[in-house]
PDB file of N, CA and C in Angstrom:
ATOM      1  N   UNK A   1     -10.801 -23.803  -4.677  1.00  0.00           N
ATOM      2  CA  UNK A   1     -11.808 -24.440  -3.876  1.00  0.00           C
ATOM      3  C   UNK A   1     -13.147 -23.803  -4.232  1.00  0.00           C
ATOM      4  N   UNK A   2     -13.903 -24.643  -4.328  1.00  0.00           N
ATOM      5  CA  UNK A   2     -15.531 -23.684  -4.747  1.00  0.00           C
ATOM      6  C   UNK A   2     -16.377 -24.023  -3.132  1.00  0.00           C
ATOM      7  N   UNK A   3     -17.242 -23.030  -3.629  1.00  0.00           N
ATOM      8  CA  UNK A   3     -17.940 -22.047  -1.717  1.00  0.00           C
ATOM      9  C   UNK A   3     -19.055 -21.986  -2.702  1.00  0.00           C
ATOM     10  N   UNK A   4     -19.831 -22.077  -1.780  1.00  0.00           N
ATOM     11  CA  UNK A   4     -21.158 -20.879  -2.096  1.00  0.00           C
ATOM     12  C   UNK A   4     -21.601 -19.898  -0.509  1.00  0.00           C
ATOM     13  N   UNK A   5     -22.186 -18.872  -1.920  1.00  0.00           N
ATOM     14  CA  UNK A   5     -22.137 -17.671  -0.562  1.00  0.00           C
ATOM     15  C   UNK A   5     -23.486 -16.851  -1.156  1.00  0.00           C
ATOM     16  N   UNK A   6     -24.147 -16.353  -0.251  1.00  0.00           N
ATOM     17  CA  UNK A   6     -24.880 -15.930  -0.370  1.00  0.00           C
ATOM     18  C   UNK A   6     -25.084 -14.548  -1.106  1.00  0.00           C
ATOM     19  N   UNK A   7     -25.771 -13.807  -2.002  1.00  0.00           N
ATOM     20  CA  UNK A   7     -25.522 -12.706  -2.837  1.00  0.00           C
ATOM     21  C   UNK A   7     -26.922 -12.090  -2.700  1.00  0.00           C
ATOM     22  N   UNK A   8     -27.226 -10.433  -2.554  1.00  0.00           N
ATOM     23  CA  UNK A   8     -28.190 -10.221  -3.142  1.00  0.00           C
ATOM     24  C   UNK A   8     -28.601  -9.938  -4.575  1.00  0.00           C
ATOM     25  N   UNK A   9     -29.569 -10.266  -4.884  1.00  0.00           N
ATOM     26  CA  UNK A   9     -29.540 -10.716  -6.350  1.00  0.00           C
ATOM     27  C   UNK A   9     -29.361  -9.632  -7.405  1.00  0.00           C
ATOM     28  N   UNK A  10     -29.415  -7.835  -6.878  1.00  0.00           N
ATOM     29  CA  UNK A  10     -29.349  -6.975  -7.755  1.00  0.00           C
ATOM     30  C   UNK A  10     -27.418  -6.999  -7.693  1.00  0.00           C
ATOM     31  N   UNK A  11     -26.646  -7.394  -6.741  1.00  0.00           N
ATOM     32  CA  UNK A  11     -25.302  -7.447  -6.401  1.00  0.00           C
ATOM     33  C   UNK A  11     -24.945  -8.657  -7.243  1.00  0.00           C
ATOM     34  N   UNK A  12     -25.554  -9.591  -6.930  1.00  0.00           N
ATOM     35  CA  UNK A  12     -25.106 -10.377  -8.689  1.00  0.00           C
ATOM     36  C   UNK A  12     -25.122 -10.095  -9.861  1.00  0.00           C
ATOM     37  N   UNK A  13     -26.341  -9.426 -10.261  1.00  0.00           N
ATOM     38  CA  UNK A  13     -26.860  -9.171 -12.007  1.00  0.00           C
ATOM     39  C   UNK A  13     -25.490  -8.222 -11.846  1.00  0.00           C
ATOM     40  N   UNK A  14     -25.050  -6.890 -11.310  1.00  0.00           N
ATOM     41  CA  UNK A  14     -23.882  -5.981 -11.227  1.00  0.00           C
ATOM     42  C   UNK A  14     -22.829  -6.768 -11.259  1.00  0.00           C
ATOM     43  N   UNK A  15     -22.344  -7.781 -10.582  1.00  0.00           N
ATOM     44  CA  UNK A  15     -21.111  -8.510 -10.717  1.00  0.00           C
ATOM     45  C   UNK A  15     -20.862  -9.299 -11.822  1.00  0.00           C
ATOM     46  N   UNK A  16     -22.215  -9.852 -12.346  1.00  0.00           N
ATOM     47  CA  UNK A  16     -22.366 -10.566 -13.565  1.00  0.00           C
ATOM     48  C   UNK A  16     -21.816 -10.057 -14.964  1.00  0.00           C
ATOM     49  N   UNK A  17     -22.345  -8.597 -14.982  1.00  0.00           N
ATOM     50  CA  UNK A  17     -22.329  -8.119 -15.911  1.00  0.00           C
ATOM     51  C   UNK A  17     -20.947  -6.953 -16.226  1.00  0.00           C
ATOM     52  N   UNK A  18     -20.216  -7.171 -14.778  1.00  0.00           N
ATOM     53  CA  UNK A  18     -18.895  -6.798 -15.141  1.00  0.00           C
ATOM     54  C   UNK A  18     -18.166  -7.801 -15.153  1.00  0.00           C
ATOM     55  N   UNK A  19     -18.195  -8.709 -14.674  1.00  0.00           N
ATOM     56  CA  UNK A  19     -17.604  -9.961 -15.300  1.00  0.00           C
ATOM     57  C   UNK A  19     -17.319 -10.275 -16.702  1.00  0.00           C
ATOM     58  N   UNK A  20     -18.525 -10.089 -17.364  1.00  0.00           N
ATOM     59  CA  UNK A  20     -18.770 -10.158 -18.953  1.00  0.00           C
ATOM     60  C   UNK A  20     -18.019  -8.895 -19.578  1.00  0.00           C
ATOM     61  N   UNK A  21     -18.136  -7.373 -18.870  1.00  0.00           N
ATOM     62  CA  UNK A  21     -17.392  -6.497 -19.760  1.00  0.00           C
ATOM     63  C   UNK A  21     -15.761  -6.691 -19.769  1.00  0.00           C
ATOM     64  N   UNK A  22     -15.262  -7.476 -18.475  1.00  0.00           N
ATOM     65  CA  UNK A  22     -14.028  -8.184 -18.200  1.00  0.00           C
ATOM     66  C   UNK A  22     -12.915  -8.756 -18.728  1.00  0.00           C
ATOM     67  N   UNK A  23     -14.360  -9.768 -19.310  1.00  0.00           N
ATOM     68  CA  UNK A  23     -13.743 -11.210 -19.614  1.00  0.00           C
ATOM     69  C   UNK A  23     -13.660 -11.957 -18.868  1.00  0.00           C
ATOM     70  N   UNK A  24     -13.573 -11.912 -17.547  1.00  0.00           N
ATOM     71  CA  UNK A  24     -13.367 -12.938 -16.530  1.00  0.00           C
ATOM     72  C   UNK A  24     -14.308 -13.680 -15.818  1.00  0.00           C
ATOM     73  N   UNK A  25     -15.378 -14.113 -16.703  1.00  0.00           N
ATOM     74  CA  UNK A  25     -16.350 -14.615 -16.116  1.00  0.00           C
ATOM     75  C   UNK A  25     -16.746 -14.611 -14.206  1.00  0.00           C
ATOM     76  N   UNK A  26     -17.239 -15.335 -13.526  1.00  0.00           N
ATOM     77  CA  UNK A  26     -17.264 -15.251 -11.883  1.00  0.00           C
ATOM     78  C   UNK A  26     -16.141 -15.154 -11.221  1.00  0.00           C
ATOM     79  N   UNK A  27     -14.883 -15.395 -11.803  1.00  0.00           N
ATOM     80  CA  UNK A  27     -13.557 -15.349 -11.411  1.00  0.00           C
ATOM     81  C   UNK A  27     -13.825 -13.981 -10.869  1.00  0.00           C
ATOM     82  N   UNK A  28     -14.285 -13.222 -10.997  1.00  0.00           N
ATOM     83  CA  UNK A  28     -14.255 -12.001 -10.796  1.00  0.00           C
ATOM     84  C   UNK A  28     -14.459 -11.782  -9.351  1.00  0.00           C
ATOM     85  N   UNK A  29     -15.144 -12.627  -8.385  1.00  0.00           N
ATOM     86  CA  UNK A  29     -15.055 -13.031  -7.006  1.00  0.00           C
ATOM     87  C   UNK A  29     -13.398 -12.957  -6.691  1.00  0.00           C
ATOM     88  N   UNK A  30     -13.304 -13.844  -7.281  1.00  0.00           N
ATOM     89  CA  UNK A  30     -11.686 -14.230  -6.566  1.00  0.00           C
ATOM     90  C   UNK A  30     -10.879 -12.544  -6.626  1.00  0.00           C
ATOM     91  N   UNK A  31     -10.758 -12.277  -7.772  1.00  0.00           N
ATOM     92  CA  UNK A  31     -10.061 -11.377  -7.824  1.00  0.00           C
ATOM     93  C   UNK A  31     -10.252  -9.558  -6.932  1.00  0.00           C
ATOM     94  N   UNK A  32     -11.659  -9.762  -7.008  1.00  0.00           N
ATOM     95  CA  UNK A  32     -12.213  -8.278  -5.874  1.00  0.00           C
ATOM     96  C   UNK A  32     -11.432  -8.497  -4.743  1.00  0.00           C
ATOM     97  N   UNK A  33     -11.729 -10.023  -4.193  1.00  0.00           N
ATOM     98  CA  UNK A  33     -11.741 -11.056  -2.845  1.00  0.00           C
ATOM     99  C   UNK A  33      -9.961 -10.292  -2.859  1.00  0.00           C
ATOM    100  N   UNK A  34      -8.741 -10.652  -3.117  1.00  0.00           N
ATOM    101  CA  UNK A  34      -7.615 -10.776  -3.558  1.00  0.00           C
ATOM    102  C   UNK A  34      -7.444  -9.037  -3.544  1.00  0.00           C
ATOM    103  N   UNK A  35      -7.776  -8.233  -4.066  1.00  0.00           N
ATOM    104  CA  UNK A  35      -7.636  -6.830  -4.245  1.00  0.00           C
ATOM    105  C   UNK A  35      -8.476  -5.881  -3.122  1.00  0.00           C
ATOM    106  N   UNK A  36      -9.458  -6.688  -2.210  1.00  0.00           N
ATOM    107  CA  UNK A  36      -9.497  -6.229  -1.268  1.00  0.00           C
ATOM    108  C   UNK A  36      -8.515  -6.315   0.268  1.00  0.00           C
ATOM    109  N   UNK A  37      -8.218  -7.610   0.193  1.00  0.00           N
ATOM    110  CA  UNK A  37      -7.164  -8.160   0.923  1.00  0.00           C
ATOM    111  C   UNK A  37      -5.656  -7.601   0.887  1.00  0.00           C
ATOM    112  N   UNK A  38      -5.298  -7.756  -0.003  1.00  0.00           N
ATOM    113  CA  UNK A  38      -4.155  -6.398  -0.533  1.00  0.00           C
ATOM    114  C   UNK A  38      -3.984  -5.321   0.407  1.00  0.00           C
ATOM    115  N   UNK A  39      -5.642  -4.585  -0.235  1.00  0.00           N
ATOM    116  CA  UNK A  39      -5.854  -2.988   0.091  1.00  0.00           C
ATOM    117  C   UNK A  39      -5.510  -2.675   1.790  1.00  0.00           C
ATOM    118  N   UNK A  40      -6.223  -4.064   2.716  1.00  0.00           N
ATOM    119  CA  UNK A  40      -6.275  -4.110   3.775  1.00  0.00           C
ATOM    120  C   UNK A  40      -4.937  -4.123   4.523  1.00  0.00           C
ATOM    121  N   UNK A  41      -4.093  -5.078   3.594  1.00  0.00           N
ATOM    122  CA  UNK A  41      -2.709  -5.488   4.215  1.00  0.00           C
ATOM    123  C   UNK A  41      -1.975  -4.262   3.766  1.00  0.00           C
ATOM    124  N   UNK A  42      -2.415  -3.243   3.272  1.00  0.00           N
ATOM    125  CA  UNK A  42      -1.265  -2.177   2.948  1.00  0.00           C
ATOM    126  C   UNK A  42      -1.686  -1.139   3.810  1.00  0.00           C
ATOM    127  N   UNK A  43      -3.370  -0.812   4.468  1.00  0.00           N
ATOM    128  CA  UNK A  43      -3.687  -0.414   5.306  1.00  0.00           C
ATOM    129  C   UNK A  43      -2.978  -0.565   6.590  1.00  0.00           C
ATOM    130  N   UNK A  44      -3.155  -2.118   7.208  1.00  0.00           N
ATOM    131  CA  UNK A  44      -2.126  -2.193   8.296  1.00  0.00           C
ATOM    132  C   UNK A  44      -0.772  -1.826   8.242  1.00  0.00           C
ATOM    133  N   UNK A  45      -0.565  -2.115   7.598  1.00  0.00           N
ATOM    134  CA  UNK A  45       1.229  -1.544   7.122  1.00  0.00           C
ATOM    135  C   UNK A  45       1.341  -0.428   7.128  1.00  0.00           C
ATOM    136  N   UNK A  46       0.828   0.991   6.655  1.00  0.00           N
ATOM    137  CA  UNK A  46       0.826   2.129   6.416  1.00  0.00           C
ATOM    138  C   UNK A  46       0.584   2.584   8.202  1.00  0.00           C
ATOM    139  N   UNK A  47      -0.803   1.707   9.127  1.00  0.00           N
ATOM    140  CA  UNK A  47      -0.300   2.159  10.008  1.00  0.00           C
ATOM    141  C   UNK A  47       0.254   1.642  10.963  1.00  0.00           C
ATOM    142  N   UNK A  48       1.157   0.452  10.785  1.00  0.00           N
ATOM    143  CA  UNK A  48       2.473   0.729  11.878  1.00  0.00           C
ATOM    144  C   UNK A  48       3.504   1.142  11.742  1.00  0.00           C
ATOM    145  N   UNK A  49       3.630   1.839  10.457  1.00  0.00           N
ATOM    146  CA  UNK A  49       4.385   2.838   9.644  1.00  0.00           C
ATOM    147  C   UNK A  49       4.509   3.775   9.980  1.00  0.00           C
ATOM    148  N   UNK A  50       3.423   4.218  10.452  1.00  0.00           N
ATOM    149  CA  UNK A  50       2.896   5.611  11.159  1.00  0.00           C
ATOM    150  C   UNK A  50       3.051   5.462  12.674  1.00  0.00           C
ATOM    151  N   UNK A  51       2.583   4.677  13.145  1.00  0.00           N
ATOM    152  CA  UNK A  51       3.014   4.684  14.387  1.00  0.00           C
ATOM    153  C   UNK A  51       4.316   4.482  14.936  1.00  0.00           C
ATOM    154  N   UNK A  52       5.412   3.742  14.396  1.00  0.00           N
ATOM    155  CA  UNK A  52       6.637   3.737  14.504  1.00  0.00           C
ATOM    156  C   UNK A  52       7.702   5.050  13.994  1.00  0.00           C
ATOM    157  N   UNK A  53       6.544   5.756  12.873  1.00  0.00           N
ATOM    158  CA  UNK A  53       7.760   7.099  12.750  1.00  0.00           C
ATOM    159  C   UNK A  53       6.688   8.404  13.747  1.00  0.00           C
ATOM    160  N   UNK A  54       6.084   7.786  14.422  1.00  0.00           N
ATOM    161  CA  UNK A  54       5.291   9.362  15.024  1.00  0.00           C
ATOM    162  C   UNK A  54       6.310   9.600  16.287  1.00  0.00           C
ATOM    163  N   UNK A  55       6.729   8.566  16.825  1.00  0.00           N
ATOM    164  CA  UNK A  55       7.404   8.606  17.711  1.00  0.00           C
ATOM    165  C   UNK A  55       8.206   9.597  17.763  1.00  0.00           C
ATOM    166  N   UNK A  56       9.033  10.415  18.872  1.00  0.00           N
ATOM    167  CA  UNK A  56       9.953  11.024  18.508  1.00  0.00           C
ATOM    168  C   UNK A  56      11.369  10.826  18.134  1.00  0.00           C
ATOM    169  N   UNK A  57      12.326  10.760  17.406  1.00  0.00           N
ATOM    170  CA  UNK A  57      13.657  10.257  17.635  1.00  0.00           C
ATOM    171  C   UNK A  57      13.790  10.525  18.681  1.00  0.00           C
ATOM    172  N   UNK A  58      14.758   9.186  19.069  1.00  0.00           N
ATOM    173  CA  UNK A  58      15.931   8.899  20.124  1.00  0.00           C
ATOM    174  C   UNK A  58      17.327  10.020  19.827  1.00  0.00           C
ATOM    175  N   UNK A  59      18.236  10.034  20.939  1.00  0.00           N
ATOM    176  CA  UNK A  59      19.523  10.791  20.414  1.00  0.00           C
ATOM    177  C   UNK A  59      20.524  10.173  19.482  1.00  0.00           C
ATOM    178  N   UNK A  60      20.536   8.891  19.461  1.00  0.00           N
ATOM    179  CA  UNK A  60      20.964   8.036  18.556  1.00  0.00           C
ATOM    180  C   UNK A  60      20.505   8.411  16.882  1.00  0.00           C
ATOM    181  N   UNK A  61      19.029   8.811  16.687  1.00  0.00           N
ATOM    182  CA  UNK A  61      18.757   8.758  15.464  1.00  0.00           C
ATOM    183  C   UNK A  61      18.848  10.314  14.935  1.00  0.00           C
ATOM    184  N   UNK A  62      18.946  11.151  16.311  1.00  0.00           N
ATOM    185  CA  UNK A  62      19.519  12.416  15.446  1.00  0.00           C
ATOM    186  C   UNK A  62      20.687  13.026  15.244  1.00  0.00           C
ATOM    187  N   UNK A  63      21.421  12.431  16.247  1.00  0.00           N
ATOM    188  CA  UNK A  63      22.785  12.494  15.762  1.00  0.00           C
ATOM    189  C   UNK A  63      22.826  11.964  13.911  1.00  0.00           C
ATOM    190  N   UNK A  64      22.576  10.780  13.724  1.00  0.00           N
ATOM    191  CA  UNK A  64      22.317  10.335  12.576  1.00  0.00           C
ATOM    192  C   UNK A  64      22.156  10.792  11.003  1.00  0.00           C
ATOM    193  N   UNK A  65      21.084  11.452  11.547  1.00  0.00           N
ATOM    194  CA  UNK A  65      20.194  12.486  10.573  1.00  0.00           C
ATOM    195  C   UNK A  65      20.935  13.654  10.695  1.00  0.00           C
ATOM    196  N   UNK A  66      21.456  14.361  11.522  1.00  0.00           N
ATOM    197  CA  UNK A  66      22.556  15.405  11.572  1.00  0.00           C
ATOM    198  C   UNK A  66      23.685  14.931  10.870  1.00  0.00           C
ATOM    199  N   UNK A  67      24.294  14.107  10.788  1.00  0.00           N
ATOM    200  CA  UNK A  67      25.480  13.297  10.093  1.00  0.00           C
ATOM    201  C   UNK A  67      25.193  13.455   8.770  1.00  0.00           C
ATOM    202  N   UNK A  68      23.813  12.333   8.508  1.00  0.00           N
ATOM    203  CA  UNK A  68      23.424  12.584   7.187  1.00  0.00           C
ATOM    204  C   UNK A  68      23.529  13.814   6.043  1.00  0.00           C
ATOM    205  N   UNK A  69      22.849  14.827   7.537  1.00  0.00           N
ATOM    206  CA  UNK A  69      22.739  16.138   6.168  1.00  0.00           C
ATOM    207  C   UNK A  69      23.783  16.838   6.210  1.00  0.00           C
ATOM    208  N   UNK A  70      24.664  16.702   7.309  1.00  0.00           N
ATOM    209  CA  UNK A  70      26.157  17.625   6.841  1.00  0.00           C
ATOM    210  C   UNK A  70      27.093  16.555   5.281  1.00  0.00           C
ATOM    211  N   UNK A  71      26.510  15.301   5.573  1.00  0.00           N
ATOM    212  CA  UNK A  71      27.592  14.651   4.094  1.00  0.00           C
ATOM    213  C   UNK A  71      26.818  14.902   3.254  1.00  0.00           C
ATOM    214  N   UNK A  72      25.334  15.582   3.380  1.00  0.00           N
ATOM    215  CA  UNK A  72      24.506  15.459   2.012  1.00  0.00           C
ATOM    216  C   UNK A  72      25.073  17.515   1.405  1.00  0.00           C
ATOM    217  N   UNK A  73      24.977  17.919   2.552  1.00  0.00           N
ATOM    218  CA  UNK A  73      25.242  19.550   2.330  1.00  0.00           C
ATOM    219  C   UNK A  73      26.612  19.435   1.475  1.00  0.00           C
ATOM    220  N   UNK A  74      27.766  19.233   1.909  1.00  0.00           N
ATOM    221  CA  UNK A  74      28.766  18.589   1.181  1.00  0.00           C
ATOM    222  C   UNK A  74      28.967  18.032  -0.485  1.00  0.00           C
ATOM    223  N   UNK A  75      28.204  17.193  -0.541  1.00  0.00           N
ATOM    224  CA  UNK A  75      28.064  16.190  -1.210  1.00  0.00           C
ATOM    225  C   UNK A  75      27.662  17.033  -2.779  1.00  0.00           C
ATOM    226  N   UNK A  76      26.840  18.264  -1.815  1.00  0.00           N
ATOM    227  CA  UNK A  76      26.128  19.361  -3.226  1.00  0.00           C
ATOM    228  C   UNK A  76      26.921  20.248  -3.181  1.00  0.00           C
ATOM    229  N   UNK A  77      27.922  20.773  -2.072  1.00  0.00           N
ATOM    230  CA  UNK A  77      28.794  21.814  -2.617  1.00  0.00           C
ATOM    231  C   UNK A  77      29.637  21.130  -3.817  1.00  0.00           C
ATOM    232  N   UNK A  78      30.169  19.948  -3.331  1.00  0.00           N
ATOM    233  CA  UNK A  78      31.019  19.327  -4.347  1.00  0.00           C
ATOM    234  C   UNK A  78      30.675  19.100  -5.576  1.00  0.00           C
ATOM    235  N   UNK A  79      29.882  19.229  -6.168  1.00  0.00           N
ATOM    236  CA  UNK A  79      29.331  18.769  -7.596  1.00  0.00           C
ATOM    237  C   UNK A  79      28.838  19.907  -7.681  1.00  0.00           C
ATOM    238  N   UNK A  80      28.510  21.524  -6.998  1.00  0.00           N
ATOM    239  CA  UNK A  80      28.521  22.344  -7.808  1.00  0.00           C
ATOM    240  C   UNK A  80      29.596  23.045  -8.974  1.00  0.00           C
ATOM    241  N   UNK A  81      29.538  23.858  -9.975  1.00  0.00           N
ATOM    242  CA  UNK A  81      30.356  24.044 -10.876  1.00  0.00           C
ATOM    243  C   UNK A  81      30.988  25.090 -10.417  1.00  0.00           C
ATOM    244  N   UNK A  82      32.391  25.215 -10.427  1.00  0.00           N
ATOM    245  CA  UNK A  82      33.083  26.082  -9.624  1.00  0.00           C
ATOM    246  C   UNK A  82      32.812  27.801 -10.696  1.00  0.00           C
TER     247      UNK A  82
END
């Protein structure tokens, strides 16, 4: 879809002219546009990422994690070399 949007003009000649070292002529909109959006959506993600592990475990999840590392403690005696 083509837009027009307003630019200041030293922020064009700069976009222009990495465009050209590119190759990607003005496409180069789309793609900042696209790689900022990204950046953002991995932002949110990272923090309800964070907010869901700040929490403290439940007894459910440490029993768990206790489970875990006695089969992991195990797991390395066994494959050491006698």
């Amino acid at each position: 879809m083509r837009t027009a949007i307003y630019l200041e003009d030293e922020l064009l000649l700069q976009a222009d002219r990495t465009a050209r070292e590119m190759g990607v002529s003005r496409r180069l909109f789309s793609i900042a546009v696209e790689a900022y959006l990204r950046r953002r959506r991995n932002r949110e993600i990272l923090g309800r990422l964070n907010r869901v592990y700040a929490a403290e475990p439940g007894l459910k999840e440490r029993r768990a994690v206790a489970r875990m590392k006695r089969r992991f403690r195990s797991t390395i005696r066994e494959s050491r070399p006698a």
